[in-house]
N, C-alpha and C. Protein backbone atom coordinates (compact mmCIF):
# COMPACT_ATOMS: atom_id res chain seq x y z
N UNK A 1 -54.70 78.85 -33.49
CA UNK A 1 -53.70 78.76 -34.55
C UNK A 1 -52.67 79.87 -34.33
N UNK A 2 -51.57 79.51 -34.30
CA UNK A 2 -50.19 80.19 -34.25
C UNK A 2 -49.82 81.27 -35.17
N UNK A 3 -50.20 82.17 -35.19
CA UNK A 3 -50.05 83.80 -36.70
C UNK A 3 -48.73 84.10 -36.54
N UNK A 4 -47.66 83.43 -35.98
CA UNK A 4 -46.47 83.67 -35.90
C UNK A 4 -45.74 82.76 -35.82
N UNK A 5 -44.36 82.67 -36.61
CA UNK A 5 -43.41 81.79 -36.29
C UNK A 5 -41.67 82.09 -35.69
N UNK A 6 -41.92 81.58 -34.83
CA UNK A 6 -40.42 81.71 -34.00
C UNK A 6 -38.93 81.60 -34.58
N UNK A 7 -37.96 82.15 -34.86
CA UNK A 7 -37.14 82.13 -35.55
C UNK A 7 -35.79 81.57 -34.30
N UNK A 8 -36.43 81.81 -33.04
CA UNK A 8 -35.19 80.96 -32.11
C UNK A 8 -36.64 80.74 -30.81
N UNK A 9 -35.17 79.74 -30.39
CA UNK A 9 -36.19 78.82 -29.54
C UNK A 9 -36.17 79.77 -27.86
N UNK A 10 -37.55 79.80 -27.50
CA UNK A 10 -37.09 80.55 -26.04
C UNK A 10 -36.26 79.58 -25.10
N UNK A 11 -35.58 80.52 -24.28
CA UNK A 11 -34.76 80.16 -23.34
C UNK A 11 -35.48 80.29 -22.35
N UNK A 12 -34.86 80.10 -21.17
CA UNK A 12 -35.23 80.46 -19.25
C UNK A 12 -34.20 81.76 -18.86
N UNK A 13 -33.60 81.13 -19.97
CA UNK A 13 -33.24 83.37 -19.26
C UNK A 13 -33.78 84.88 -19.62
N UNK A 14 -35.34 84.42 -19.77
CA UNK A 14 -35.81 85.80 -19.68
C UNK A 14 -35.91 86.45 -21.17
N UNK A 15 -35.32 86.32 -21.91
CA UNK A 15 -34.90 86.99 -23.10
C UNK A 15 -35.69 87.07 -23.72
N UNK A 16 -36.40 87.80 -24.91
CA UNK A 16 -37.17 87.24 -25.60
C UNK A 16 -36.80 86.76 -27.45
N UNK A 17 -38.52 85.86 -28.09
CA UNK A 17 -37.64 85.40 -29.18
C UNK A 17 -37.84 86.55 -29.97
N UNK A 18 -37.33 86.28 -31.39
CA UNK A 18 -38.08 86.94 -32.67
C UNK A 18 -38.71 86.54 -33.18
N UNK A 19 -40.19 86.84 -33.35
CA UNK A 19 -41.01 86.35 -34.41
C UNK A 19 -41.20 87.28 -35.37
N UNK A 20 -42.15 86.45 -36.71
CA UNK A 20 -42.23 86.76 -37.53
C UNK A 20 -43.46 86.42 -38.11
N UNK A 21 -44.77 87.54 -38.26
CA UNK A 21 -45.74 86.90 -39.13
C UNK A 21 -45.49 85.50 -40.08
N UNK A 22 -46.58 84.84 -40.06
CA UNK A 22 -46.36 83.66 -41.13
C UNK A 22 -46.89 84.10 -42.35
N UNK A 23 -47.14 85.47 -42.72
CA UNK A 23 -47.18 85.51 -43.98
C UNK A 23 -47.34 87.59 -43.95
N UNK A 24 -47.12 87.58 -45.09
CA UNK A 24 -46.97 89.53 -45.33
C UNK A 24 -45.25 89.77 -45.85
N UNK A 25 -44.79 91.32 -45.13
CA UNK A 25 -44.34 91.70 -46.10
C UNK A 25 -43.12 91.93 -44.99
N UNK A 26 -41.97 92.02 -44.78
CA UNK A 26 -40.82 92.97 -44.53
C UNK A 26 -40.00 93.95 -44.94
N UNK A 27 -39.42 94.67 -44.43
CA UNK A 27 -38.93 96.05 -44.86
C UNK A 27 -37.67 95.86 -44.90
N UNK A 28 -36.11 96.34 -45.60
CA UNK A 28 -34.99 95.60 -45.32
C UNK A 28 -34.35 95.80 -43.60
N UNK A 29 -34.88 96.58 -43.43
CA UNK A 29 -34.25 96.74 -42.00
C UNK A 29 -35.10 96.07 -41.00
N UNK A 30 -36.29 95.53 -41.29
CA UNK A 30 -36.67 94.25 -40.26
C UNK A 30 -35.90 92.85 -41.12
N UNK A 31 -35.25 92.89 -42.15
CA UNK A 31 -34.21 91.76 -42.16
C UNK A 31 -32.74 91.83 -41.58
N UNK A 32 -32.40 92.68 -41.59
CA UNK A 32 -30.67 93.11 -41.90
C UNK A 32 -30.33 93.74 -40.44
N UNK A 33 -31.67 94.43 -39.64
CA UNK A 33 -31.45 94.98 -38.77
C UNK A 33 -31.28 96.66 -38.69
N UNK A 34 -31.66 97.06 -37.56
CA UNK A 34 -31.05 98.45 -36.71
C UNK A 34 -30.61 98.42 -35.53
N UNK A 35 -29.70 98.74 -35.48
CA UNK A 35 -29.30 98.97 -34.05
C UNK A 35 -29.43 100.55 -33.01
N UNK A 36 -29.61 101.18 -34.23
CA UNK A 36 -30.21 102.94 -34.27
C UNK A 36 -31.67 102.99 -33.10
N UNK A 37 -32.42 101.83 -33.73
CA UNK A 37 -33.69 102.50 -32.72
C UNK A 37 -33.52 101.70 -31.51
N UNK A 38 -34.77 102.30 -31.33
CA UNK A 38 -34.94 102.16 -29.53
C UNK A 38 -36.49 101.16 -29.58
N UNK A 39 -36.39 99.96 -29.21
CA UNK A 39 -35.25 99.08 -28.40
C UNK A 39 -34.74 98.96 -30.26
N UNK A 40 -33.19 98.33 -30.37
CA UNK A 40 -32.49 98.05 -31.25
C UNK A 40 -33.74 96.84 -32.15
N UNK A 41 -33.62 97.10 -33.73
CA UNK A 41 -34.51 95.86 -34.24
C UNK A 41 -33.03 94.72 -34.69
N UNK A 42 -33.30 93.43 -34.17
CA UNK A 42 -32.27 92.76 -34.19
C UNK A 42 -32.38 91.98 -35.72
N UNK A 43 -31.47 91.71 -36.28
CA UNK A 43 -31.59 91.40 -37.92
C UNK A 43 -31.84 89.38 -37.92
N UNK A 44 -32.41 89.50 -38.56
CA UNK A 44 -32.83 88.23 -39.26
C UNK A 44 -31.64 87.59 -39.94
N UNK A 45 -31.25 88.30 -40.79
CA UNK A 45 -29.83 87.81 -41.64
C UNK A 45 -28.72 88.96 -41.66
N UNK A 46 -27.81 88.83 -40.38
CA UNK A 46 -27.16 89.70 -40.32
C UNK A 46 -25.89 89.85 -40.78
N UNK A 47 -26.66 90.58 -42.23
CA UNK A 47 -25.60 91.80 -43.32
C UNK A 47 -25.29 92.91 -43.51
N UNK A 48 -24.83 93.51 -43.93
CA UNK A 48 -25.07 94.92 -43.74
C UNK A 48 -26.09 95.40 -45.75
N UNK A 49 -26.85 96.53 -45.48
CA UNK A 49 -27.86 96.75 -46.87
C UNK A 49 -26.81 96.08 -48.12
N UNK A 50 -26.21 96.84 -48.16
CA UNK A 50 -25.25 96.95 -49.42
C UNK A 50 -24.48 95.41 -49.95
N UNK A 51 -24.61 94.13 -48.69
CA UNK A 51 -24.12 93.08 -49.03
C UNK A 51 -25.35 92.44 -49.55
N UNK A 52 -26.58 93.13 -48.87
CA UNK A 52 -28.19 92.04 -48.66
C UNK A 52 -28.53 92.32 -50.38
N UNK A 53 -28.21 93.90 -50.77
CA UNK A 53 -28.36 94.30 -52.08
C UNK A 53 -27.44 93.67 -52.86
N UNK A 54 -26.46 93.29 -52.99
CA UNK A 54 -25.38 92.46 -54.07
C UNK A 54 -26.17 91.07 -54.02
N UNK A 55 -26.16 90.70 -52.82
CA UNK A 55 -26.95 89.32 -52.86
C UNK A 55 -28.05 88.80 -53.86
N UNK A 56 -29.11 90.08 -53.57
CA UNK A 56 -30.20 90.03 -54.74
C UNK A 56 -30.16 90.08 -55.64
N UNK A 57 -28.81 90.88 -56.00
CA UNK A 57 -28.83 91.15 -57.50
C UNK A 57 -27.96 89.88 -57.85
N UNK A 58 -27.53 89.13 -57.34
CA UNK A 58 -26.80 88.29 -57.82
C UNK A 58 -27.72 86.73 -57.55
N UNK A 59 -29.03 87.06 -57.18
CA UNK A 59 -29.74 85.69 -56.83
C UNK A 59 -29.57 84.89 -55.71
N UNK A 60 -28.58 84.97 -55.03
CA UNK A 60 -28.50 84.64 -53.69
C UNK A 60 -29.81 85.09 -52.39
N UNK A 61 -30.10 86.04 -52.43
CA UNK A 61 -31.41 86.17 -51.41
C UNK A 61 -32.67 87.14 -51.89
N UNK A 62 -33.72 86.18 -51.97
CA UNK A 62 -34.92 86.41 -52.92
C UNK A 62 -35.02 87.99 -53.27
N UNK A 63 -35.81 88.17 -54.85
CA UNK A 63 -35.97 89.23 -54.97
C UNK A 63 -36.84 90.28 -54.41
N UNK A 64 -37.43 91.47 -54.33
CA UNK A 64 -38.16 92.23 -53.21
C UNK A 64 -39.37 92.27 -54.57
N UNK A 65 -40.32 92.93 -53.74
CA UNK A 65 -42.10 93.04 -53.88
C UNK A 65 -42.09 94.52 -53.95
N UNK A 66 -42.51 95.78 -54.86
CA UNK A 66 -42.68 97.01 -54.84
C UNK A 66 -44.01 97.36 -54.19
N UNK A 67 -43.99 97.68 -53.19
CA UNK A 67 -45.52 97.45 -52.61
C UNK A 67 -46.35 99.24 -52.43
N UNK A 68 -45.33 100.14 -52.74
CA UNK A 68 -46.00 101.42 -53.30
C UNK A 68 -44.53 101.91 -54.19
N UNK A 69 -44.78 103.62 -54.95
CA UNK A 69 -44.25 104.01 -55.57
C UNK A 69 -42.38 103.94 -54.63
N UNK A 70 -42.42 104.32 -53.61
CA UNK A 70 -40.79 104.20 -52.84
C UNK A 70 -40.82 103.25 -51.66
N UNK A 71 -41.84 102.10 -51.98
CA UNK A 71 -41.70 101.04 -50.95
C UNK A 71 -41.44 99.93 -51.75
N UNK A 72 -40.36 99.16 -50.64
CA UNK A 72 -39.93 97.76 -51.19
C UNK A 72 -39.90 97.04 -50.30
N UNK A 73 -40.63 95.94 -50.41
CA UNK A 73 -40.51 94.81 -49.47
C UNK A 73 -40.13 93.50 -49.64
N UNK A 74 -39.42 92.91 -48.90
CA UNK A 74 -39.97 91.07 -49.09
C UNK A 74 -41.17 90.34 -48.62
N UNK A 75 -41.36 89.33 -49.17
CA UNK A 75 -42.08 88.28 -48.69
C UNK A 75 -41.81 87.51 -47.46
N UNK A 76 -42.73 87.49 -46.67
CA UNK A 76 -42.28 86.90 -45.78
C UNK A 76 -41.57 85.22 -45.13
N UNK A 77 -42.70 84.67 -46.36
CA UNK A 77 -42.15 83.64 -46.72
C UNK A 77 -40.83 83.12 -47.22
N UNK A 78 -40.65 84.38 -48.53
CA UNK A 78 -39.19 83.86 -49.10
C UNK A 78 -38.21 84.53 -48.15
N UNK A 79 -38.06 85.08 -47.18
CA UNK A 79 -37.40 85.50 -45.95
C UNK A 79 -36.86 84.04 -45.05
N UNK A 80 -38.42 83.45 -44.44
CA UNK A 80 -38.41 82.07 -43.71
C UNK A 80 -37.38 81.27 -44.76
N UNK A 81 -37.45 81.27 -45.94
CA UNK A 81 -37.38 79.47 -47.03
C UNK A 81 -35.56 80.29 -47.11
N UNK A 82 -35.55 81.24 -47.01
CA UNK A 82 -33.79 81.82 -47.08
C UNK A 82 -33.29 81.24 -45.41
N UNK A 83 -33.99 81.82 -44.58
CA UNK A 83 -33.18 80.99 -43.24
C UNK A 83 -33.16 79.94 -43.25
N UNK A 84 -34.53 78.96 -43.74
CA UNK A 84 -34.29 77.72 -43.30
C UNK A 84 -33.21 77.43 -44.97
N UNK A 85 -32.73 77.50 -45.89
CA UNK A 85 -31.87 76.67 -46.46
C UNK A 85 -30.74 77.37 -46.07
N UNK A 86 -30.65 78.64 -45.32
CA UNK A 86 -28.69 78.67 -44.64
C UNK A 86 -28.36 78.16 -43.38
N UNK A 87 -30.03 77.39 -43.10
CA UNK A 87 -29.77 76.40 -41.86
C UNK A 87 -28.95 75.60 -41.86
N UNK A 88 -29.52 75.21 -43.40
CA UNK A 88 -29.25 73.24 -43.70
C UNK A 88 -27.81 73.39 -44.33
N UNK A 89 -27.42 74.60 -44.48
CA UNK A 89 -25.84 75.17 -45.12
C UNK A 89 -25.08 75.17 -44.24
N UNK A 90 -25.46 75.01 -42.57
CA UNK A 90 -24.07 75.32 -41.75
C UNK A 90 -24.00 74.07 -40.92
């Protein structure tokens, strides 16, 4: 059984994909991205914080999970169910 789901399809040029647990938690910068570390984490929905934050607050991309006193996460799921309906949007 597959504990991960592919968010692009591999190619033959070497590259690799992004996956994503099929279930748990993300941090906003395994959505939105860094380009700071080493290797760069490439963003899922690439916004910058401050648009990903208006978004939420405005209901556009699911709300976050407090998962300790200064941790916030998403679901991983409502992460997947946000790509796949700005799939079916473009």
């Amino acid at each position: 059984m597959n504990k991960f789901h592919d968010l692009q399809s591999p190619d033959n040029s070497g590259t690799t994909t992004n996956t994503l647990p099929v279930t748990g938690f993300l941090r906003l910068t395994q959505i939105v991205g860094n380009p700071k570390t080493k290797p760069p984490t490439p963003a899922i929905i690439p916004v910058c914080k401050s648009s990903w934050w208006d978004g939420v607050n405005k209901g556009i991309y699911p709300q976050p999970v407090k998962i300790g006193a200064r941790t916030t996460a998403w679901k991983v799921e409502d992460i997947m169910r946000l790509v796949s309906k700005l799939g079916e949007q473009s």
